[in-house]
PDB file of N, CA and C in Angstrom:
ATOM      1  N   UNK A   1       2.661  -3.727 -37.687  1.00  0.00           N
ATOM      2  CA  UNK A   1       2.069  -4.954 -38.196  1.00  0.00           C
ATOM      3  C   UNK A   1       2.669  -6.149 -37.457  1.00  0.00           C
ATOM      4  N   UNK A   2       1.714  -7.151 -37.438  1.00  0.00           N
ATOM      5  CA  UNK A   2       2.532  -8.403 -36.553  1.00  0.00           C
ATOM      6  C   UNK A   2       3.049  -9.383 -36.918  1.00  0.00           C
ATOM      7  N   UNK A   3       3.722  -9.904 -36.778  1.00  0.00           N
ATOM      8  CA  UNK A   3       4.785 -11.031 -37.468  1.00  0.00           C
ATOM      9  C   UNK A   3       3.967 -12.340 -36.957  1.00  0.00           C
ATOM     10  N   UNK A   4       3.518 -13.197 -38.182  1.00  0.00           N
ATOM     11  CA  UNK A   4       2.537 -14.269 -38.656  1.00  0.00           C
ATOM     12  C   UNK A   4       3.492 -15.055 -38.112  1.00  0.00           C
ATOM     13  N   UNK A   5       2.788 -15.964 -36.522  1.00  0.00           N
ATOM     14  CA  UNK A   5       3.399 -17.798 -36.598  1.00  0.00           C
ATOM     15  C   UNK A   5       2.505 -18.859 -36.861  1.00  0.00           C
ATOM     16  N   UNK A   6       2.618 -19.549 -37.726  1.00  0.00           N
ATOM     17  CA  UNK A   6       1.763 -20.436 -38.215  1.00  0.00           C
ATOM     18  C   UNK A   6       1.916 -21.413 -36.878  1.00  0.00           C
ATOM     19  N   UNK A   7       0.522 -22.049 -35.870  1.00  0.00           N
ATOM     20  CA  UNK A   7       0.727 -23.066 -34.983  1.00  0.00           C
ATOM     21  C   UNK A   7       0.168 -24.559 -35.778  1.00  0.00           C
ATOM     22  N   UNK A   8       0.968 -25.251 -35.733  1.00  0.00           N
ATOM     23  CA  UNK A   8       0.793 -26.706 -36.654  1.00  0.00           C
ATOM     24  C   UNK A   8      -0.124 -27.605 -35.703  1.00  0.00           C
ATOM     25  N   UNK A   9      -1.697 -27.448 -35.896  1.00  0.00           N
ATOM     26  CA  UNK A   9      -2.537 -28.199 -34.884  1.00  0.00           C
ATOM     27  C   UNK A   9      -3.671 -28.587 -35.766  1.00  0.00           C
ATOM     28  N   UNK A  10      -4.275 -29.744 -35.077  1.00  0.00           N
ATOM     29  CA  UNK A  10      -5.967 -29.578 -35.550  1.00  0.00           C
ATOM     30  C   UNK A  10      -6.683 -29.494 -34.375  1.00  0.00           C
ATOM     31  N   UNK A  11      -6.168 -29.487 -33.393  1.00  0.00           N
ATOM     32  CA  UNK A  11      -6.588 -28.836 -31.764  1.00  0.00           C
ATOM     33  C   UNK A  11      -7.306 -27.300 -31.608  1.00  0.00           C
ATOM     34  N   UNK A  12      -8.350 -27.313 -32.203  1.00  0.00           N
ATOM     35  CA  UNK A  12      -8.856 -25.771 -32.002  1.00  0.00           C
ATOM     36  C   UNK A  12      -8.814 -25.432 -30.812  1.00  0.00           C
ATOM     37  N   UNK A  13      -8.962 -26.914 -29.414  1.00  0.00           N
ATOM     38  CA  UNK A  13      -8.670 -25.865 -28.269  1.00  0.00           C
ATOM     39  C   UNK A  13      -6.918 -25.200 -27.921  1.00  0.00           C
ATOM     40  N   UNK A  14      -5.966 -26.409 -28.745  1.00  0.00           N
ATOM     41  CA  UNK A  14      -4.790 -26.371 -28.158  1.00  0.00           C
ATOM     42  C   UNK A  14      -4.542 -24.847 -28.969  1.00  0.00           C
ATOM     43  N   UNK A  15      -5.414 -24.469 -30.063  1.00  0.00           N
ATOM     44  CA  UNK A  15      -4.857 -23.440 -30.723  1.00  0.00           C
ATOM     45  C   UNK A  15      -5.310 -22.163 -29.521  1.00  0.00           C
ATOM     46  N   UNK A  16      -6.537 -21.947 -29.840  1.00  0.00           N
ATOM     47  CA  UNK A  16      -7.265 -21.412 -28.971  1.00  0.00           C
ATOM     48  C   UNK A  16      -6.231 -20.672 -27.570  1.00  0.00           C
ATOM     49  N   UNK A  17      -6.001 -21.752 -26.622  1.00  0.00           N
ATOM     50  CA  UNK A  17      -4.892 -21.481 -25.692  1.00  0.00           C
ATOM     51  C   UNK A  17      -3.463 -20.734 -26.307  1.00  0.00           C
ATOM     52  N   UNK A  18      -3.038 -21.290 -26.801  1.00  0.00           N
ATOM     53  CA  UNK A  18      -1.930 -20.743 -27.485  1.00  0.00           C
ATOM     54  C   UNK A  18      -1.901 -19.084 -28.110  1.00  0.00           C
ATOM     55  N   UNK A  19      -2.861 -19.147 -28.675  1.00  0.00           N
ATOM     56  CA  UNK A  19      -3.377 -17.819 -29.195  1.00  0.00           C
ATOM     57  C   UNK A  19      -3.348 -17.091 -27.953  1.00  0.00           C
ATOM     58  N   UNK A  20      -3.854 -17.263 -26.774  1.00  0.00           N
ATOM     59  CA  UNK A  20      -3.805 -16.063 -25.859  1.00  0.00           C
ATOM     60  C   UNK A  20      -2.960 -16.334 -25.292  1.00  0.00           C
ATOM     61  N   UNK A  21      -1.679 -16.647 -25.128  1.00  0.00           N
ATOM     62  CA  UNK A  21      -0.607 -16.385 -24.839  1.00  0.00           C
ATOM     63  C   UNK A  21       0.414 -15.691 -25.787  1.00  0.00           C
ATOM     64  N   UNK A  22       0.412 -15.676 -27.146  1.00  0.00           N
ATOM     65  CA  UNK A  22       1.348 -15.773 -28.062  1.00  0.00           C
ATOM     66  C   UNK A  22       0.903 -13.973 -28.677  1.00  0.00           C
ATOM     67  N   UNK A  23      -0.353 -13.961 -28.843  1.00  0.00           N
ATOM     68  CA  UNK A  23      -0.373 -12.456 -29.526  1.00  0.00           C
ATOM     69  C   UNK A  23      -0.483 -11.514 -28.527  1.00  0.00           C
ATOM     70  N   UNK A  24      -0.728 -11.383 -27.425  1.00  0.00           N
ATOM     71  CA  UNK A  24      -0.249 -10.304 -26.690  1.00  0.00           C
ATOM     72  C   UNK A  24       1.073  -9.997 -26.715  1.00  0.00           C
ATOM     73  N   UNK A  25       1.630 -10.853 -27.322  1.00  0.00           N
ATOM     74  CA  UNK A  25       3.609 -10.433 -27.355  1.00  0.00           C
ATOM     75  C   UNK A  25       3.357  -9.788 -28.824  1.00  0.00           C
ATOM     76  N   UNK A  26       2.721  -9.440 -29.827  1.00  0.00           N
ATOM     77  CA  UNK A  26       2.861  -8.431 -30.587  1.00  0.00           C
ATOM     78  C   UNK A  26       3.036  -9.466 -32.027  1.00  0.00           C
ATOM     79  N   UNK A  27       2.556 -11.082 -31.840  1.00  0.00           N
ATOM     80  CA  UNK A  27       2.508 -12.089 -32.547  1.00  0.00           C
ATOM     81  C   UNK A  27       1.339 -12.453 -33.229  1.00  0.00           C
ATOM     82  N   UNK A  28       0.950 -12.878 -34.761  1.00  0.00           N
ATOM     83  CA  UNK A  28      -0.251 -12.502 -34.721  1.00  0.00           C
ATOM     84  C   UNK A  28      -0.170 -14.761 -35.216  1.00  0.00           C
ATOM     85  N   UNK A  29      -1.007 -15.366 -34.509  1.00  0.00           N
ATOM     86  CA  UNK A  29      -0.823 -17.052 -34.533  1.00  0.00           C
ATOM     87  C   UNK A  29      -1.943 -17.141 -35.657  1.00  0.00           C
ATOM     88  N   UNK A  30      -1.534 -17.852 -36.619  1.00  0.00           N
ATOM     89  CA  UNK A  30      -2.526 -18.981 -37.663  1.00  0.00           C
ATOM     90  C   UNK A  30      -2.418 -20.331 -36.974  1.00  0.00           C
ATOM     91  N   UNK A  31      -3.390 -21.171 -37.243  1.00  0.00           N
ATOM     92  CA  UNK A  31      -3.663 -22.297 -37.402  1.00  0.00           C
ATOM     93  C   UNK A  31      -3.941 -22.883 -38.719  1.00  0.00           C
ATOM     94  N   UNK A  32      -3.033 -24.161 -38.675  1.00  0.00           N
ATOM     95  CA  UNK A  32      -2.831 -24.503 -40.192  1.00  0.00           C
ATOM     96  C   UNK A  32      -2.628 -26.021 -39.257  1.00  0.00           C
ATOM     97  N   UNK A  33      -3.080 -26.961 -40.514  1.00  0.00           N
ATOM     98  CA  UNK A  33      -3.174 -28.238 -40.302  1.00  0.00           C
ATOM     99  C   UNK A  33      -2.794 -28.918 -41.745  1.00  0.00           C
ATOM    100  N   UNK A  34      -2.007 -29.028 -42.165  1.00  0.00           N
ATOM    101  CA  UNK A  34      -1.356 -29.067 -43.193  1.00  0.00           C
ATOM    102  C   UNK A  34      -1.754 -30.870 -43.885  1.00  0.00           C
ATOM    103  N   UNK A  35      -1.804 -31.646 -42.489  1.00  0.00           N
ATOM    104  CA  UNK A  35      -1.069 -33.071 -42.404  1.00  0.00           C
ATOM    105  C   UNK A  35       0.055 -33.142 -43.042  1.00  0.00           C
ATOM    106  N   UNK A  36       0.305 -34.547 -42.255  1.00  0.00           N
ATOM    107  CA  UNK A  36       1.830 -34.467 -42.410  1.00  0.00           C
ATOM    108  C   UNK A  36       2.214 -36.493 -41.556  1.00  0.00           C
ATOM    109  N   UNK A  37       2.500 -37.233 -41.709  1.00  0.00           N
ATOM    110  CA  UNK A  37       2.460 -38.788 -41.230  1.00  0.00           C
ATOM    111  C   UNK A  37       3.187 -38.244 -40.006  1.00  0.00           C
ATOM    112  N   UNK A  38       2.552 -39.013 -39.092  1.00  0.00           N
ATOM    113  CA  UNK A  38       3.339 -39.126 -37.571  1.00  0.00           C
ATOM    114  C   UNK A  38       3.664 -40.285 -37.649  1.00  0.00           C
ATOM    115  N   UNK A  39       4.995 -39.925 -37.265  1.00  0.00           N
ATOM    116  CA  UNK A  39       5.991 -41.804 -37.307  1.00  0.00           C
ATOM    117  C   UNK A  39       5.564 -42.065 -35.575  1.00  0.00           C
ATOM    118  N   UNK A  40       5.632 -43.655 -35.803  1.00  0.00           N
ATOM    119  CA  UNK A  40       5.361 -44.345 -34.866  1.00  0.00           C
ATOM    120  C   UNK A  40       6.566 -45.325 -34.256  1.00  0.00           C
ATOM    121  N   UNK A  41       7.036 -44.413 -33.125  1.00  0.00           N
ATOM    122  CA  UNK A  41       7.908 -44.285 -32.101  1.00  0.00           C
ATOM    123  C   UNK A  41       8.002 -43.911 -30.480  1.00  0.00           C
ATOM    124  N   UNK A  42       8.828 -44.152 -29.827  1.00  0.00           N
ATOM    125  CA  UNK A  42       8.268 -43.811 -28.000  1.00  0.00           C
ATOM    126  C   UNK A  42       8.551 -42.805 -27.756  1.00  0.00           C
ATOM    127  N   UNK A  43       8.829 -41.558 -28.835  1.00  0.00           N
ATOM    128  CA  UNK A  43       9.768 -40.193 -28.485  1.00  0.00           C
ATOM    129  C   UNK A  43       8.938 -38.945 -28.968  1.00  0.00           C
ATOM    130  N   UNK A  44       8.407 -38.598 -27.856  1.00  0.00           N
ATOM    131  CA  UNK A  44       7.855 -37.143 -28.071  1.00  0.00           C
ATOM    132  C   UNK A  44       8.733 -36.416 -29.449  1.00  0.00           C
ATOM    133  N   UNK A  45       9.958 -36.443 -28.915  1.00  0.00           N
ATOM    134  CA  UNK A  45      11.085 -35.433 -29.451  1.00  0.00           C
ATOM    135  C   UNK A  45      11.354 -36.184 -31.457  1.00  0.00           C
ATOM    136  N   UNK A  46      11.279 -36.893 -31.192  1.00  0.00           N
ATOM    137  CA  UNK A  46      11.195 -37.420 -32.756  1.00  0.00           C
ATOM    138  C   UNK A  46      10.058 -37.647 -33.341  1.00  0.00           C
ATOM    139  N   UNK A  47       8.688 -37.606 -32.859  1.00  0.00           N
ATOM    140  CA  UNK A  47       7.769 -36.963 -33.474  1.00  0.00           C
ATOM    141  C   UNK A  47       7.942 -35.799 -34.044  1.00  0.00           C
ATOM    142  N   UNK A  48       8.154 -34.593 -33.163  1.00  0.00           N
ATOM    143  CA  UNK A  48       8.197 -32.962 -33.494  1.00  0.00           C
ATOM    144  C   UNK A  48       9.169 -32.951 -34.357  1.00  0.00           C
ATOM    145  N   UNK A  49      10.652 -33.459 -34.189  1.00  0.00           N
ATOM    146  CA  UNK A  49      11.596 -33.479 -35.334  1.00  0.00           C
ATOM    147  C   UNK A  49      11.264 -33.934 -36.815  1.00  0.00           C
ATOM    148  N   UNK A  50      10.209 -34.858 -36.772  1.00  0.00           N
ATOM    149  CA  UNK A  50       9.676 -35.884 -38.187  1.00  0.00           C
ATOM    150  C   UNK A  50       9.171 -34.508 -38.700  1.00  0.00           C
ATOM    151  N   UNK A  51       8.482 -33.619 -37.795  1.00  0.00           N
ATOM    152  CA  UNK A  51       6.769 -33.018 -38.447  1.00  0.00           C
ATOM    153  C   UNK A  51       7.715 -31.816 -38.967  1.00  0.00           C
ATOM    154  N   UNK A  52       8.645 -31.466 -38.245  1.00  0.00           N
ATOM    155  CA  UNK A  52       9.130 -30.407 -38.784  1.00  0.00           C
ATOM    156  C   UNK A  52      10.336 -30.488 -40.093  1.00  0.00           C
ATOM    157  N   UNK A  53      10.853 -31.401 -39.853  1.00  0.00           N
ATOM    158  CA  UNK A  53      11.849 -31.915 -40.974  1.00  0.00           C
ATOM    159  C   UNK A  53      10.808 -32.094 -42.152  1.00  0.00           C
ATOM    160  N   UNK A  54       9.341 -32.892 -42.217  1.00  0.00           N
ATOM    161  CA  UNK A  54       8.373 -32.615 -43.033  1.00  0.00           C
ATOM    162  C   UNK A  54       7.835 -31.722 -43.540  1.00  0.00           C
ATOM    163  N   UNK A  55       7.993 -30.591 -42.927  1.00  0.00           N
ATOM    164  CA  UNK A  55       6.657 -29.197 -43.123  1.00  0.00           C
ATOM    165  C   UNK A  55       7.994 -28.039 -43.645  1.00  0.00           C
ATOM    166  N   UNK A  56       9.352 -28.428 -43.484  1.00  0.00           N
ATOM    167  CA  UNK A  56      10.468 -27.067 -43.232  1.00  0.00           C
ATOM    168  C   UNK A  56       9.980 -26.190 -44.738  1.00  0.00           C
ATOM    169  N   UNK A  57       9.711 -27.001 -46.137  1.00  0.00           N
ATOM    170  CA  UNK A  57       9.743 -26.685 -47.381  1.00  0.00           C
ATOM    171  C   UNK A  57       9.023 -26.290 -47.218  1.00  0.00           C
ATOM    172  N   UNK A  58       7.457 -26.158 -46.720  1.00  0.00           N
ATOM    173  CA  UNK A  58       6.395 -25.709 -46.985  1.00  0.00           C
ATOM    174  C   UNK A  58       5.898 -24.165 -46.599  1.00  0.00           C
ATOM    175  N   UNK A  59       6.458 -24.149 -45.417  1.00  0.00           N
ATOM    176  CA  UNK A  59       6.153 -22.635 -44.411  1.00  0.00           C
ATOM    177  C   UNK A  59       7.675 -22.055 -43.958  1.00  0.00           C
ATOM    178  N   UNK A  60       7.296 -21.005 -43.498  1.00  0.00           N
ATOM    179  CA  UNK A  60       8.110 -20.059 -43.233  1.00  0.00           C
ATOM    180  C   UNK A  60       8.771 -20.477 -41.717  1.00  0.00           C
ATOM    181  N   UNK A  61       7.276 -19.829 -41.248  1.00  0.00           N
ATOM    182  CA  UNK A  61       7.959 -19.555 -39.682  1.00  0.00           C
ATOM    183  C   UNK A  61       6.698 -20.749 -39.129  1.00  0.00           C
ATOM    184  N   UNK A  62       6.714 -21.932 -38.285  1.00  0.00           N
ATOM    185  CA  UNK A  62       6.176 -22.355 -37.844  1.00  0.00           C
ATOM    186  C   UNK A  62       6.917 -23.257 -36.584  1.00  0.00           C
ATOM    187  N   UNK A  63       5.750 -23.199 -34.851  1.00  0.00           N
ATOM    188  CA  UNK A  63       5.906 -24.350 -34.502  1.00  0.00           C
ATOM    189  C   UNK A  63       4.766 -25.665 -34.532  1.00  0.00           C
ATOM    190  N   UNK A  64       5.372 -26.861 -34.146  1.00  0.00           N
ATOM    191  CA  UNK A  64       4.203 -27.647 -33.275  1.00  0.00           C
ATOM    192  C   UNK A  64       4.869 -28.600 -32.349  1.00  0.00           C
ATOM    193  N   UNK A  65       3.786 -29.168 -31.573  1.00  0.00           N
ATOM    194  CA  UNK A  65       3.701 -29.522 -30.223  1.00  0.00           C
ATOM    195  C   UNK A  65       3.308 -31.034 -30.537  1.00  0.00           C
ATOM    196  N   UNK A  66       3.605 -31.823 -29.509  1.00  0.00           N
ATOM    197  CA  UNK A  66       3.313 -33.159 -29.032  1.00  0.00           C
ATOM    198  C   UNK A  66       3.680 -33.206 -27.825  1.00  0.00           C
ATOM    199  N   UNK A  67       2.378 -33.931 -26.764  1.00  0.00           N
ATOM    200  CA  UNK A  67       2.359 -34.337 -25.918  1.00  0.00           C
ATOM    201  C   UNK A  67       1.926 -35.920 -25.441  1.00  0.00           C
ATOM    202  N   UNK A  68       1.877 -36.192 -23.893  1.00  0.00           N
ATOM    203  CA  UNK A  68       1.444 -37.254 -23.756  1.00  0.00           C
ATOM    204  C   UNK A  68       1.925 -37.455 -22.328  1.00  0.00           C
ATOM    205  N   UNK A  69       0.343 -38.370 -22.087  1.00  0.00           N
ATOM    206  CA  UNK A  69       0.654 -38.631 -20.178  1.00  0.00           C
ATOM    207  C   UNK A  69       1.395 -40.319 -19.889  1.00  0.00           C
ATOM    208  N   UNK A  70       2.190 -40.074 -19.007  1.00  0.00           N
ATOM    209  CA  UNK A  70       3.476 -41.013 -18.889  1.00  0.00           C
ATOM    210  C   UNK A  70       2.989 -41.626 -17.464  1.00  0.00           C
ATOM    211  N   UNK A  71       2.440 -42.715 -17.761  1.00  0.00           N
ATOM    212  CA  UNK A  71       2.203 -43.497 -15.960  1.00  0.00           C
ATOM    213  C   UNK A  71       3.183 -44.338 -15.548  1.00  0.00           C
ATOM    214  N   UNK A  72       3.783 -43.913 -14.715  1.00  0.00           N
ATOM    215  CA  UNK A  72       4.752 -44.829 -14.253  1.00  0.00           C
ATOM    216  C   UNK A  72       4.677 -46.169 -14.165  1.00  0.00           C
ATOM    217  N   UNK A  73       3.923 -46.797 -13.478  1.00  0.00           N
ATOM    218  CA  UNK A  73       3.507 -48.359 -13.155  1.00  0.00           C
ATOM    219  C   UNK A  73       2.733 -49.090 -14.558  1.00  0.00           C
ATOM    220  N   UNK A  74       2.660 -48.018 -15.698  1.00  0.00           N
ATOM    221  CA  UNK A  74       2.522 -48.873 -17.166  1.00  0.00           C
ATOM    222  C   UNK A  74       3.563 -48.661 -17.795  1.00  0.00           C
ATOM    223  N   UNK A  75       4.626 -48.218 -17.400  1.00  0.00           N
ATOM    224  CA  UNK A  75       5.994 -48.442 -18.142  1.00  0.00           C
ATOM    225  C   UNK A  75       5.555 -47.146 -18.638  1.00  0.00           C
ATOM    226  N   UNK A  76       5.150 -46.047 -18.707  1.00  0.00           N
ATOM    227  CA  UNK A  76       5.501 -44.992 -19.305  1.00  0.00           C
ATOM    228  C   UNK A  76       4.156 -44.948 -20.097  1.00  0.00           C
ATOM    229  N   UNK A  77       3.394 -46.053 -20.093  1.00  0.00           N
ATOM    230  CA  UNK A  77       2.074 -46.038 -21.112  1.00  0.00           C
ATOM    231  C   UNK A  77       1.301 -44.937 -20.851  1.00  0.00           C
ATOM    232  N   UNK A  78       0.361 -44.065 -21.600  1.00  0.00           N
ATOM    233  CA  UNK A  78       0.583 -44.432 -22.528  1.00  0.00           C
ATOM    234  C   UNK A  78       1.219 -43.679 -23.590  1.00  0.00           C
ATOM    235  N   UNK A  79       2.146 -42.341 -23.220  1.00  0.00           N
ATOM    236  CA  UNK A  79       2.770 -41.620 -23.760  1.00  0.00           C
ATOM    237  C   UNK A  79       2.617 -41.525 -24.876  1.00  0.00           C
ATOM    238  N   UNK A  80       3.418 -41.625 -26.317  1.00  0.00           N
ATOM    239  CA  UNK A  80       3.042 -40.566 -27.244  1.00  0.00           C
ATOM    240  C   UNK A  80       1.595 -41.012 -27.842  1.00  0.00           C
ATOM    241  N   UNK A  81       1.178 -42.226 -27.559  1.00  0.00           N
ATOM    242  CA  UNK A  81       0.284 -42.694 -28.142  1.00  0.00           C
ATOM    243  C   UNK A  81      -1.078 -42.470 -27.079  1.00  0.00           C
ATOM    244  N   UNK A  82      -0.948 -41.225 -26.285  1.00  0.00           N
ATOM    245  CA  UNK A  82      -2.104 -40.688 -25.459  1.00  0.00           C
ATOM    246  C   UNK A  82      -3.582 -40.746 -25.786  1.00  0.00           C
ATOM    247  N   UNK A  83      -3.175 -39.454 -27.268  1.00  0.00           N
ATOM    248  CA  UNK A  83      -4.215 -39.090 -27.724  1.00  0.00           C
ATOM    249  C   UNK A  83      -5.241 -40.604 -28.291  1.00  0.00           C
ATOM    250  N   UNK A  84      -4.126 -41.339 -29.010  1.00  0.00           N
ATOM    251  CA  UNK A  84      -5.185 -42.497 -29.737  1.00  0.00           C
ATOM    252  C   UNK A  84      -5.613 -43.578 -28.673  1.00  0.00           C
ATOM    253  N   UNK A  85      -4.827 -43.775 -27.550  1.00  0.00           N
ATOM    254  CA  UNK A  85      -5.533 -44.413 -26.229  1.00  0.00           C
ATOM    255  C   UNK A  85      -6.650 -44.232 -25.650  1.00  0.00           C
ATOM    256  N   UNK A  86      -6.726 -43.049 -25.243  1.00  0.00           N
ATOM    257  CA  UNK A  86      -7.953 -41.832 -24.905  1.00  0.00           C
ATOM    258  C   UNK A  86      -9.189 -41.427 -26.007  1.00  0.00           C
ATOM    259  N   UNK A  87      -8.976 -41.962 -26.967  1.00  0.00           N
ATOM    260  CA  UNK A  87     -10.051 -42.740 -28.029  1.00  0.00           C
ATOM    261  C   UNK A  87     -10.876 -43.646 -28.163  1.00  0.00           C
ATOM    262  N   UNK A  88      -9.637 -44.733 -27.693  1.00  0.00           N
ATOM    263  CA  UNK A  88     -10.043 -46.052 -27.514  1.00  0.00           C
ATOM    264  C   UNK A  88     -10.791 -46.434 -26.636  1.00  0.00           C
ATOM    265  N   UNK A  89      -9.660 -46.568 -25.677  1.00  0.00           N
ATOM    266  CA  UNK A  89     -10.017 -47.192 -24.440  1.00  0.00           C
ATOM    267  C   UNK A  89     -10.693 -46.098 -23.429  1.00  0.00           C
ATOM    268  N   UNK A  90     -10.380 -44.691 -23.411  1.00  0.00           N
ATOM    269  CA  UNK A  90     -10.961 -43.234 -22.637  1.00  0.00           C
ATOM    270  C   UNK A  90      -9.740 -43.685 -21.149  1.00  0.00           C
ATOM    271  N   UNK A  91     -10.986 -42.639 -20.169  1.00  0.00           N
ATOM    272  CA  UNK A  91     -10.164 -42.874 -19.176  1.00  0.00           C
ATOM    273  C   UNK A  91     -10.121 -44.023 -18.175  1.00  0.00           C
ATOM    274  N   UNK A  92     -11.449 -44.409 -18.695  1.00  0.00           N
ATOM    275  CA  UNK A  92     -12.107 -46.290 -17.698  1.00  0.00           C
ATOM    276  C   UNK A  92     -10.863 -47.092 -18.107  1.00  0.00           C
ATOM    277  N   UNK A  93     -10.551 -46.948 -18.977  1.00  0.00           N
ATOM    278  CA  UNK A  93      -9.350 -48.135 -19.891  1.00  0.00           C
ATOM    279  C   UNK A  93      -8.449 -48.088 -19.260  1.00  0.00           C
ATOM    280  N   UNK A  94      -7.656 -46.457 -19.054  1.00  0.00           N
ATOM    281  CA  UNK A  94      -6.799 -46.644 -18.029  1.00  0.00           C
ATOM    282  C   UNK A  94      -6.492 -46.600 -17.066  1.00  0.00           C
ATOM    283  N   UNK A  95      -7.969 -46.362 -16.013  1.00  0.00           N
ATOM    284  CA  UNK A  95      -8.157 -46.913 -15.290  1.00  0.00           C
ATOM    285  C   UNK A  95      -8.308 -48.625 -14.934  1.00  0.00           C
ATOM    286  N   UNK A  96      -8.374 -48.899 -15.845  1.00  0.00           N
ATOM    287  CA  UNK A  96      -8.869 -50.687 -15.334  1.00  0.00           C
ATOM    288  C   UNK A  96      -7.716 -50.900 -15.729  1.00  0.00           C
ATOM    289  N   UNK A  97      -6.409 -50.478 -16.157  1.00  0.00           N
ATOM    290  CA  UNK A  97      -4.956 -51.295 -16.481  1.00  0.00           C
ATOM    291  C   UNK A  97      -4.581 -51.210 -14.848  1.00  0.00           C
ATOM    292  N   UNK A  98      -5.121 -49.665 -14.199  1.00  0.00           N
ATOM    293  CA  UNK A  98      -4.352 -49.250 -13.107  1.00  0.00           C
ATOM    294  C   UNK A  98      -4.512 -50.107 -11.847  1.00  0.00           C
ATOM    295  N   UNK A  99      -6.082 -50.720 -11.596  1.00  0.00           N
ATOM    296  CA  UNK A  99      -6.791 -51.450 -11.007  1.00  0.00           C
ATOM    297  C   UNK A  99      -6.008 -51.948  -9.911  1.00  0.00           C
ATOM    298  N   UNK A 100      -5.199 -52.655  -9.944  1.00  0.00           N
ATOM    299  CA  UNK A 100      -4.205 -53.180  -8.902  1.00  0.00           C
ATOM    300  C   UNK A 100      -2.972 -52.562  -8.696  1.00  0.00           C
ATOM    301  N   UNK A 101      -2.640 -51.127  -8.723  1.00  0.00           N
ATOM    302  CA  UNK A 101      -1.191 -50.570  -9.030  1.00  0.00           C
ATOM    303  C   UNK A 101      -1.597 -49.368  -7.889  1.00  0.00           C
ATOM    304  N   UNK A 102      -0.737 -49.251  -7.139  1.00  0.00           N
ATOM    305  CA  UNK A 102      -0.826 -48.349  -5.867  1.00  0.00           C
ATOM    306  C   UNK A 102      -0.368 -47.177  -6.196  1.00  0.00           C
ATOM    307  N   UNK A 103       0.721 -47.070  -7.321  1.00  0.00           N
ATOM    308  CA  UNK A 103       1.524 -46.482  -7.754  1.00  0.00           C
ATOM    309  C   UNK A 103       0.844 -45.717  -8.861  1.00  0.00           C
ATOM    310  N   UNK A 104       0.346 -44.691  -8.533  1.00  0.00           N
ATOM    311  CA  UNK A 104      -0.676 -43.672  -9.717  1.00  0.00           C
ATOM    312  C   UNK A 104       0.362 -42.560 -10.169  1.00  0.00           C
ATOM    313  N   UNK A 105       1.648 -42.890 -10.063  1.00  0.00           N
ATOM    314  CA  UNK A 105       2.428 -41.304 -10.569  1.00  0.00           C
ATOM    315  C   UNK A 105       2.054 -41.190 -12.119  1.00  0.00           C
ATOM    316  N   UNK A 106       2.036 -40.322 -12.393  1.00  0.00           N
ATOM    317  CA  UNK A 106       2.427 -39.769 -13.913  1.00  0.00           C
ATOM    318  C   UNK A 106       3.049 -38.499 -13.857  1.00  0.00           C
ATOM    319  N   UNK A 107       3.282 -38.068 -15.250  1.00  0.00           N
ATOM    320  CA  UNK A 107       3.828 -37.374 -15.447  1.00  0.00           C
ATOM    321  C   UNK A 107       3.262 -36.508 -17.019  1.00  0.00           C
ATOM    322  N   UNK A 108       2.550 -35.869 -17.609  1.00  0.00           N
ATOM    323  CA  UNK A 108       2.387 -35.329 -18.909  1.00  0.00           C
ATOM    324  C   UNK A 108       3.131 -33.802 -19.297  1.00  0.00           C
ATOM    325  N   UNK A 109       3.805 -34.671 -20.622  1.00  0.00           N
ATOM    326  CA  UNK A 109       4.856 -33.799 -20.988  1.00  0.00           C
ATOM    327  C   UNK A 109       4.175 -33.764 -22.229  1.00  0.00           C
ATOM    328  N   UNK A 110       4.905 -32.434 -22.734  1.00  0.00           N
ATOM    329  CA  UNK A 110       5.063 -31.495 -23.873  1.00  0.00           C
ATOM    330  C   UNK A 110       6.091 -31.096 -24.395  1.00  0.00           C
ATOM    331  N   UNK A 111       6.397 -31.745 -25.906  1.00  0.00           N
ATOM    332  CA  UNK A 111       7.901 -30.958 -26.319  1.00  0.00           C
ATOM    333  C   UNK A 111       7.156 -29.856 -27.968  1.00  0.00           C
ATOM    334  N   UNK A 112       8.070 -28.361 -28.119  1.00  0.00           N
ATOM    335  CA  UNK A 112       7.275 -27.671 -29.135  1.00  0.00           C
ATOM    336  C   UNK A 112       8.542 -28.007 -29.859  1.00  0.00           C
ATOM    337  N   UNK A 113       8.496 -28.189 -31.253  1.00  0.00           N
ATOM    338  CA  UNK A 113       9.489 -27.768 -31.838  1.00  0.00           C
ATOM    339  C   UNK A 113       9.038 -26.219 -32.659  1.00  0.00           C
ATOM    340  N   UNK A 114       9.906 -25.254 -33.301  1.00  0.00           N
ATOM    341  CA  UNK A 114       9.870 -24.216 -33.213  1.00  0.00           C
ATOM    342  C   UNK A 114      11.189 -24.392 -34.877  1.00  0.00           C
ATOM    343  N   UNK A 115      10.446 -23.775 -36.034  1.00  0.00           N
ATOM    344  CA  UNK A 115      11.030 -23.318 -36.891  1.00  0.00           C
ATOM    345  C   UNK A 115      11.035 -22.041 -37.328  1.00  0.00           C
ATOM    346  N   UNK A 116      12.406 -21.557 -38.172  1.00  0.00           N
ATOM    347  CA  UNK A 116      12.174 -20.259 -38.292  1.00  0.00           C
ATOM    348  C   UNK A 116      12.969 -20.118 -39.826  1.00  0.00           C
ATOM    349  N   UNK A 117      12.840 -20.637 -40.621  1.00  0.00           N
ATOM    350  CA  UNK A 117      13.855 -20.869 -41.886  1.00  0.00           C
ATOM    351  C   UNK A 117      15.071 -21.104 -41.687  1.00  0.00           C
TER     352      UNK A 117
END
């Protein structure tokens, strides 16, 4: 029988992906969306710490994930606040911040946090 990890998403694709990586190891993944407040801060890593310090009472074994794309020449914009940028404004938006910036690096990161009781 396979040992249940609950993945903390409302991302059916991010689940989706995850799922075929995770149960071929003999893991069987739920998706659960519990909610839970995302504090509003510049830190991947204290997001995932909030959600999980939030959710520890509730579930057993669970992780979740936060990401976000980091452009250099916007100071890091628009990182954790990706997803609700890419709402807003899409990708024209950040494109037209970029407009005069030669400097197109980014960087998109991902931190999981990972509980286990």
């Amino acid at each position: 029988m396979s040992k249940e990890i609950v993945f903390i998403t409302s991302n059916e694709n991010k689940f989706r992906e995850a799922e075929n990586l995770i149960n071929p190891l003999g893991f069987k993944l739920i998706q659960k969306n519990p909610g839970y407040p995302e504090i509003q801060t510049s830190s991947l890593e204290e997001v995932v710490r909030y959600g999980i310090k939030y959710l520890k009472d509730r579930l057993d074994i669970f992780f979740m994930e936060d990401s976000g794309l980091f452009i250099k020449s916007l100071n890091n914009f628009p990182g954790v606040y990706s997803k609700y940028v890419f709402t807003t404004i899409g990708n024209e938006g950040i494109l037209k911040l970029m407009e005069k910036t030669e400097n197109r690096n980014a960087v998109f990161r991902t931190v999981i946090g990972f509980y286990d009781g």
